[in-house]
N, C-alpha and C. Protein backbone atom coordinates (compact mmCIF):
# COMPACT_ATOMS: atom_id res chain seq x y z
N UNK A 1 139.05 47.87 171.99
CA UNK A 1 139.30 48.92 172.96
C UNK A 1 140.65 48.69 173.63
N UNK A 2 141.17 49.64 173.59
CA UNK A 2 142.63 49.63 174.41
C UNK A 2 142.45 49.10 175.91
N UNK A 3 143.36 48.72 176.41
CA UNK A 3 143.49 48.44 178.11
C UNK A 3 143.75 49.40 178.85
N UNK A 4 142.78 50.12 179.74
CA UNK A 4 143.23 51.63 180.56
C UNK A 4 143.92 51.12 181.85
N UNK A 5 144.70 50.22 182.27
CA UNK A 5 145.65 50.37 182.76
C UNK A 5 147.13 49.43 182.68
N UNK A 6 148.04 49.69 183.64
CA UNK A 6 149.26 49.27 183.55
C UNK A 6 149.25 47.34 183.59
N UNK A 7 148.14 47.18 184.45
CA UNK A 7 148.64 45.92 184.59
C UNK A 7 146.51 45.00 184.18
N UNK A 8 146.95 43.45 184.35
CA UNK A 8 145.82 42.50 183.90
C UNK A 8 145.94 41.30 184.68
N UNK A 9 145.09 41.10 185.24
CA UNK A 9 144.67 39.62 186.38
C UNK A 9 143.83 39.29 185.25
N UNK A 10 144.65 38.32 184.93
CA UNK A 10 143.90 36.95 184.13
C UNK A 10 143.44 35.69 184.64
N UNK A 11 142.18 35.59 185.02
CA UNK A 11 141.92 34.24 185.54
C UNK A 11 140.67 33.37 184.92
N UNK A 12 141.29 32.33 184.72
CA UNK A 12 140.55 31.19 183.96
C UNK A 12 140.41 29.72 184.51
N UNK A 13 139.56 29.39 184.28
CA UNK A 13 138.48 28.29 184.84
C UNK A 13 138.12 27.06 183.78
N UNK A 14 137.61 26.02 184.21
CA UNK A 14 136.09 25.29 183.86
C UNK A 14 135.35 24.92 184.93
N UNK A 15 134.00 24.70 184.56
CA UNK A 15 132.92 24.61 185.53
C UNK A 15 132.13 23.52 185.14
N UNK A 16 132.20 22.69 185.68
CA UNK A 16 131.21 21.30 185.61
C UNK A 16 129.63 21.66 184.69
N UNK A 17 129.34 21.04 183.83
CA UNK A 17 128.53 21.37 182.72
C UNK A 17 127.50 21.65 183.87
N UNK A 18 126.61 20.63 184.83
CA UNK A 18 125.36 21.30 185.23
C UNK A 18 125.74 22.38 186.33
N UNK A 19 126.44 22.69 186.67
CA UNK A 19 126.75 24.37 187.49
C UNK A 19 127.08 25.52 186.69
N UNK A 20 127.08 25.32 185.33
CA UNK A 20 127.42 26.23 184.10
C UNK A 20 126.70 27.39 184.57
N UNK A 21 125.38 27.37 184.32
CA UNK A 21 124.12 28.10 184.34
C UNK A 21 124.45 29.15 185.65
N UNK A 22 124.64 28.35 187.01
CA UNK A 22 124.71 29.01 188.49
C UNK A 22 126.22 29.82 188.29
N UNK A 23 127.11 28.85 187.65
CA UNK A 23 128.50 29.56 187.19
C UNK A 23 128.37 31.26 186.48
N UNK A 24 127.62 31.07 185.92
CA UNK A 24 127.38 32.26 185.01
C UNK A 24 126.28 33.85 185.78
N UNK A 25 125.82 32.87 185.82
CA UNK A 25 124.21 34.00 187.11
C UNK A 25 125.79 34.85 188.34
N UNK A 26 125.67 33.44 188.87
CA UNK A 26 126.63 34.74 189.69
C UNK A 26 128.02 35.28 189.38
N UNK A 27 128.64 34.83 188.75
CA UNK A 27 129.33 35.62 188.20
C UNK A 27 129.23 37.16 187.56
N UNK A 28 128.28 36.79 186.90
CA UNK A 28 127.72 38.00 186.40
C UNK A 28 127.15 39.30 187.85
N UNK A 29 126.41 38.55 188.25
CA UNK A 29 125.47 39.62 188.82
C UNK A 29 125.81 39.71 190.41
N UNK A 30 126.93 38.96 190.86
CA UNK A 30 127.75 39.03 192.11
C UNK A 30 129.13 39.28 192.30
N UNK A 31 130.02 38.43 191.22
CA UNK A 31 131.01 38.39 191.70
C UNK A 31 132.06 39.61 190.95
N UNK A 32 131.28 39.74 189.51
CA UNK A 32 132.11 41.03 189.09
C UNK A 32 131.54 42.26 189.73
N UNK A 33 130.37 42.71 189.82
CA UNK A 33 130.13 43.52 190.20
C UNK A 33 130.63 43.82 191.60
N UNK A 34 131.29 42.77 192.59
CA UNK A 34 131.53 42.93 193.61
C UNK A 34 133.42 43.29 193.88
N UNK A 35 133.81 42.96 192.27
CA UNK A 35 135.24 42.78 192.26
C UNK A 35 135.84 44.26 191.93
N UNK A 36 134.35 44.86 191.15
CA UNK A 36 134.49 45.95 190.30
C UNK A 36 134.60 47.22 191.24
N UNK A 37 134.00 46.84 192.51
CA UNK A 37 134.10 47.91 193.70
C UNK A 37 134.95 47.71 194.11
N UNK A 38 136.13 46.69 193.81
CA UNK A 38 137.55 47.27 195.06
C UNK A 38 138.62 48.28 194.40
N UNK A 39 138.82 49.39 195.12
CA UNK A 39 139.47 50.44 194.69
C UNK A 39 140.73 49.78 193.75
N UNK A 40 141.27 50.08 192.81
CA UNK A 40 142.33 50.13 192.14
C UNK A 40 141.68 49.06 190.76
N UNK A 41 140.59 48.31 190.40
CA UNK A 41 139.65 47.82 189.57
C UNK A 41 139.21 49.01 188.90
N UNK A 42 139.45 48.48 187.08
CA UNK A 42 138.80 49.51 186.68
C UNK A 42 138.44 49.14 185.95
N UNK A 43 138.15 47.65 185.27
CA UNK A 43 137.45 47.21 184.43
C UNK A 43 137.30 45.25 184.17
N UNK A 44 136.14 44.94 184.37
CA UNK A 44 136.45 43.40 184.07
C UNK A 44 135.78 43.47 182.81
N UNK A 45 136.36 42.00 181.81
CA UNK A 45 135.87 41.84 181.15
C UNK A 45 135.86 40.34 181.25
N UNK A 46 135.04 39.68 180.62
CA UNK A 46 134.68 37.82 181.08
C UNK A 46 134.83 37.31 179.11
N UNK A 47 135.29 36.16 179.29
CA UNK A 47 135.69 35.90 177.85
C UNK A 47 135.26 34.23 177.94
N UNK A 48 135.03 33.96 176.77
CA UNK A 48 134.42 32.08 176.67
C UNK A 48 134.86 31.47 175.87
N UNK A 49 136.06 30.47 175.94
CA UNK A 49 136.50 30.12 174.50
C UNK A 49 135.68 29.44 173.45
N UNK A 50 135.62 29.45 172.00
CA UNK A 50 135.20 29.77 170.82
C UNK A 50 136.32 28.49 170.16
N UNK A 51 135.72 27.63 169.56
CA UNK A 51 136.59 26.72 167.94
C UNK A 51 137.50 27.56 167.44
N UNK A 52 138.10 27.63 167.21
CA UNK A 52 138.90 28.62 166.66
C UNK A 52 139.93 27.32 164.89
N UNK A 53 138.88 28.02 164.18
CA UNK A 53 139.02 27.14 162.52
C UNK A 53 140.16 28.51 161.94
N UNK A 54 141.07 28.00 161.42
CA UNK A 54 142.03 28.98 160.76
C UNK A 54 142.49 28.33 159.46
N UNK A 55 143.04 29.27 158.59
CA UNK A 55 143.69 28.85 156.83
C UNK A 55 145.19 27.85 157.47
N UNK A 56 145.15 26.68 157.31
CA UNK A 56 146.86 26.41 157.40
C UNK A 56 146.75 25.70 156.08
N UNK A 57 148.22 26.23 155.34
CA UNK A 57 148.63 25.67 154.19
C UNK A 57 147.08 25.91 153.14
N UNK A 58 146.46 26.58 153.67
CA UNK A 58 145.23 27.60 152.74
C UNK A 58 144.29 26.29 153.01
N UNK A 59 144.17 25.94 153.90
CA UNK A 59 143.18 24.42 154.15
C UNK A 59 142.49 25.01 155.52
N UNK A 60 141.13 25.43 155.79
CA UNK A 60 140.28 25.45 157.16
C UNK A 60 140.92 23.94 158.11
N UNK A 61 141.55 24.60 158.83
CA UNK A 61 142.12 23.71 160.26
C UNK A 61 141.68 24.22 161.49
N UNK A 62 140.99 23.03 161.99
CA UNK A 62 140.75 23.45 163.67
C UNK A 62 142.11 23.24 164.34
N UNK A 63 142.13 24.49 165.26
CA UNK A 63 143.42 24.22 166.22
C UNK A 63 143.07 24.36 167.52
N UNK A 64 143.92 22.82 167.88
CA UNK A 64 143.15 22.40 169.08
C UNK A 64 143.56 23.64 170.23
N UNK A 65 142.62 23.50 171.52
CA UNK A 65 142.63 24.32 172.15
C UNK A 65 143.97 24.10 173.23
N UNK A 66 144.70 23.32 173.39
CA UNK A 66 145.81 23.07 174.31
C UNK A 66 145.44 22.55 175.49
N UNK A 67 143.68 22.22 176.28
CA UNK A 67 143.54 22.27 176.88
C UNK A 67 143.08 23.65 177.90
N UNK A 68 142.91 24.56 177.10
CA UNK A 68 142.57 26.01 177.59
C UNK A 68 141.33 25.83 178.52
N UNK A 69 140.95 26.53 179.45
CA UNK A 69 139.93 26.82 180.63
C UNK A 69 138.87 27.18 179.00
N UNK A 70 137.72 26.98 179.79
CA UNK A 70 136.44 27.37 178.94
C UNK A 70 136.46 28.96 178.98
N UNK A 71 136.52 29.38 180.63
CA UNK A 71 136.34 30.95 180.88
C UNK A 71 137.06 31.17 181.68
N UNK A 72 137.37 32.58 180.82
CA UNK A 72 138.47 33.81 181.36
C UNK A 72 137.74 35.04 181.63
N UNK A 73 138.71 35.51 183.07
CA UNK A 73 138.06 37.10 183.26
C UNK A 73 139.25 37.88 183.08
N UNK A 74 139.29 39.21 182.61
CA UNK A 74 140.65 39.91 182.51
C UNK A 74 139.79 41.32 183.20
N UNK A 75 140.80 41.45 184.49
CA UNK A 75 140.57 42.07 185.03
C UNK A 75 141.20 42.99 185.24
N UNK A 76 141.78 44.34 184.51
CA UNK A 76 142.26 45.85 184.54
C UNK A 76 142.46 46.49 186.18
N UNK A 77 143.55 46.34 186.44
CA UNK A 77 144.09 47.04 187.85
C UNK A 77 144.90 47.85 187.57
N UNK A 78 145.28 48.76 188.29
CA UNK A 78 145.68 49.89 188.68
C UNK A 78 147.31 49.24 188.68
N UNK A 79 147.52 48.05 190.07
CA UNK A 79 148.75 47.92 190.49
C UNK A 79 148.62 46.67 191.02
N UNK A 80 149.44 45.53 191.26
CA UNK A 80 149.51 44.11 191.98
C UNK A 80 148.97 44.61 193.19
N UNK A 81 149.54 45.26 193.92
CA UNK A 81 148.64 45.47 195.53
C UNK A 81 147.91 45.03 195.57
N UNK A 82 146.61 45.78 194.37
CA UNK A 82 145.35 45.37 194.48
C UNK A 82 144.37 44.06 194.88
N UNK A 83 145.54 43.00 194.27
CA UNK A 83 145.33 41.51 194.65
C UNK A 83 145.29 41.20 196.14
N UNK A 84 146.06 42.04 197.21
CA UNK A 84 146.41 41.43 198.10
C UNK A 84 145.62 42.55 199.19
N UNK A 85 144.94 43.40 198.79
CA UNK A 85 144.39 44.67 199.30
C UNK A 85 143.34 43.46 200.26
N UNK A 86 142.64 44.33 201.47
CA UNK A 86 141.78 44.05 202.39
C UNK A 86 140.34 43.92 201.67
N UNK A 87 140.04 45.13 200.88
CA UNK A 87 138.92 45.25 199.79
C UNK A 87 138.79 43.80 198.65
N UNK A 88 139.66 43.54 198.41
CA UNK A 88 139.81 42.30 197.17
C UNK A 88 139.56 41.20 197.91
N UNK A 89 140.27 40.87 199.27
CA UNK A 89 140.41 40.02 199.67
C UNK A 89 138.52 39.68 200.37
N UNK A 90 138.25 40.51 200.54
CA UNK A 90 136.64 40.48 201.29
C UNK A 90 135.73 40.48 200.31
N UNK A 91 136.29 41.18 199.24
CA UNK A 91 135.16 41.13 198.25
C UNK A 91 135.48 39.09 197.57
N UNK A 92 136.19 38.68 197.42
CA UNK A 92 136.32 37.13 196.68
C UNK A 92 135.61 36.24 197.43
N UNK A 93 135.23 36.25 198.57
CA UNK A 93 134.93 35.49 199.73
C UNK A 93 133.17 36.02 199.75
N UNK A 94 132.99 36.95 198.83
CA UNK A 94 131.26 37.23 199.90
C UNK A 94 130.59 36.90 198.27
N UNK A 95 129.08 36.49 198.85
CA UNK A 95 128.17 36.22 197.93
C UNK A 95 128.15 34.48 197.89
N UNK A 96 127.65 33.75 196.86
CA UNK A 96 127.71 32.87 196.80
C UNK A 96 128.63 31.90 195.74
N UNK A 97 129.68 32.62 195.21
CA UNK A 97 130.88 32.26 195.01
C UNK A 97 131.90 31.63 195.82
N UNK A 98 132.22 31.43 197.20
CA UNK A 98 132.37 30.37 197.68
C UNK A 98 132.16 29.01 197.95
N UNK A 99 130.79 28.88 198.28
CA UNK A 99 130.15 27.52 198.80
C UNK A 99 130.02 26.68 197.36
N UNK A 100 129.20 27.76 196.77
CA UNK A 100 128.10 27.19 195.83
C UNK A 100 128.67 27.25 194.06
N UNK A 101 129.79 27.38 193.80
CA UNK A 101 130.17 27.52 192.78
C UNK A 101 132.40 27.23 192.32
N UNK A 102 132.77 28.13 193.48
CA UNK A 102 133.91 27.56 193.37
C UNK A 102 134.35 26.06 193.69
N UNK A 103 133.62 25.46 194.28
CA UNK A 103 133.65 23.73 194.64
C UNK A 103 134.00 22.87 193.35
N UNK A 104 133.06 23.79 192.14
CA UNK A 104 132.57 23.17 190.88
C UNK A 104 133.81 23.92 189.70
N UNK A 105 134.44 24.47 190.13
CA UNK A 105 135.55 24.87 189.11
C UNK A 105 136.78 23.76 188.60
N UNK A 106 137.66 24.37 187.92
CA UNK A 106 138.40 23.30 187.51
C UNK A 106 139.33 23.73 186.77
N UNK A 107 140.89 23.50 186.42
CA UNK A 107 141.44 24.11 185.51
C UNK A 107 142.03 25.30 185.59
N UNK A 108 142.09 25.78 187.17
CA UNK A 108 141.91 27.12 187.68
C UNK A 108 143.60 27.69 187.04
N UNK A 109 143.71 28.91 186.14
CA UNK A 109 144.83 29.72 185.96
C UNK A 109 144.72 31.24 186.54
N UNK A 110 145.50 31.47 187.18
CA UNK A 110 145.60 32.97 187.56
C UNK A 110 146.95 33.17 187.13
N UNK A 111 146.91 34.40 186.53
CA UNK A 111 148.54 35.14 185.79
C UNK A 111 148.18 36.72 185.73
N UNK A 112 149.07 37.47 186.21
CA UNK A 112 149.36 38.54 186.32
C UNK A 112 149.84 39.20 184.96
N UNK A 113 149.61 39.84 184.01
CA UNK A 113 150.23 40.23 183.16
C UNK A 113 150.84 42.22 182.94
N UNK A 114 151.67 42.36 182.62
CA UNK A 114 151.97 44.02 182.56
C UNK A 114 152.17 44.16 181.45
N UNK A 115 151.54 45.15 181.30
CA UNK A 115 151.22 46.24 179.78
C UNK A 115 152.09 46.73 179.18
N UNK A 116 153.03 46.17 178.18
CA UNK A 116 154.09 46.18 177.11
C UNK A 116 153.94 47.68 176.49
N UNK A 117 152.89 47.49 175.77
CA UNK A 117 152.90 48.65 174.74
C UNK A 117 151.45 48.89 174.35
């Protein structure tokens, strides 16, 4: 599916193996849904990195991961504002994504990306 807008908040993580589970619950069922209501959001999507085995020199090669976060969210905005909006900023802070889960992250990348083509 194409990207319906101009710009992408990419943010990626790891999460301590036994908070995986709590990592995931609310994420899912708090923190996107809560990200997904601030005006200029128009779509998250959550991503988990995968082995990634490829042909080199026609030989199955694993290529290592660089150190990549386990999980990524790419999050479809409207415009950068959005990051710094009153709505974004209240929505990151509520639920139990503060106390109980960001403590346990790790690896943390946030990057802004704009829509080439």
């Amino acid at each position: 599916m194409p990207i319906a807008t101009q710009y992408v908040y990419i943010v990626s993580m790891d999460v301590q193996p036994d908070k995986e589970a709590l990592f995931n619950e609310v994420y899912d069922t708090e923190h996107v849904p809560l990200l997904s209501k601030v005006p200029g959001v128009v779509k998250v999507t959550r991503l988990e990195l995968q082995p990634l085995i490829r042909a080199v020199d026609g030989k199955p090669t694993e290529v290592p991961s660089g150190g990549a976060a386990k999980f990524t969210a790419f999050y479809e905005i409207e415009d950068p504002s959005v990051l710094v909006s009153r709505e974004w900023t209240d929505a990151v802070d509520q639920g139990r994504w503060p106390d109980m889960v960001r403590p346990y992250t790790s690896n943390r990348q946030h990057l802004l990306r704009k829509v080439i083509g």
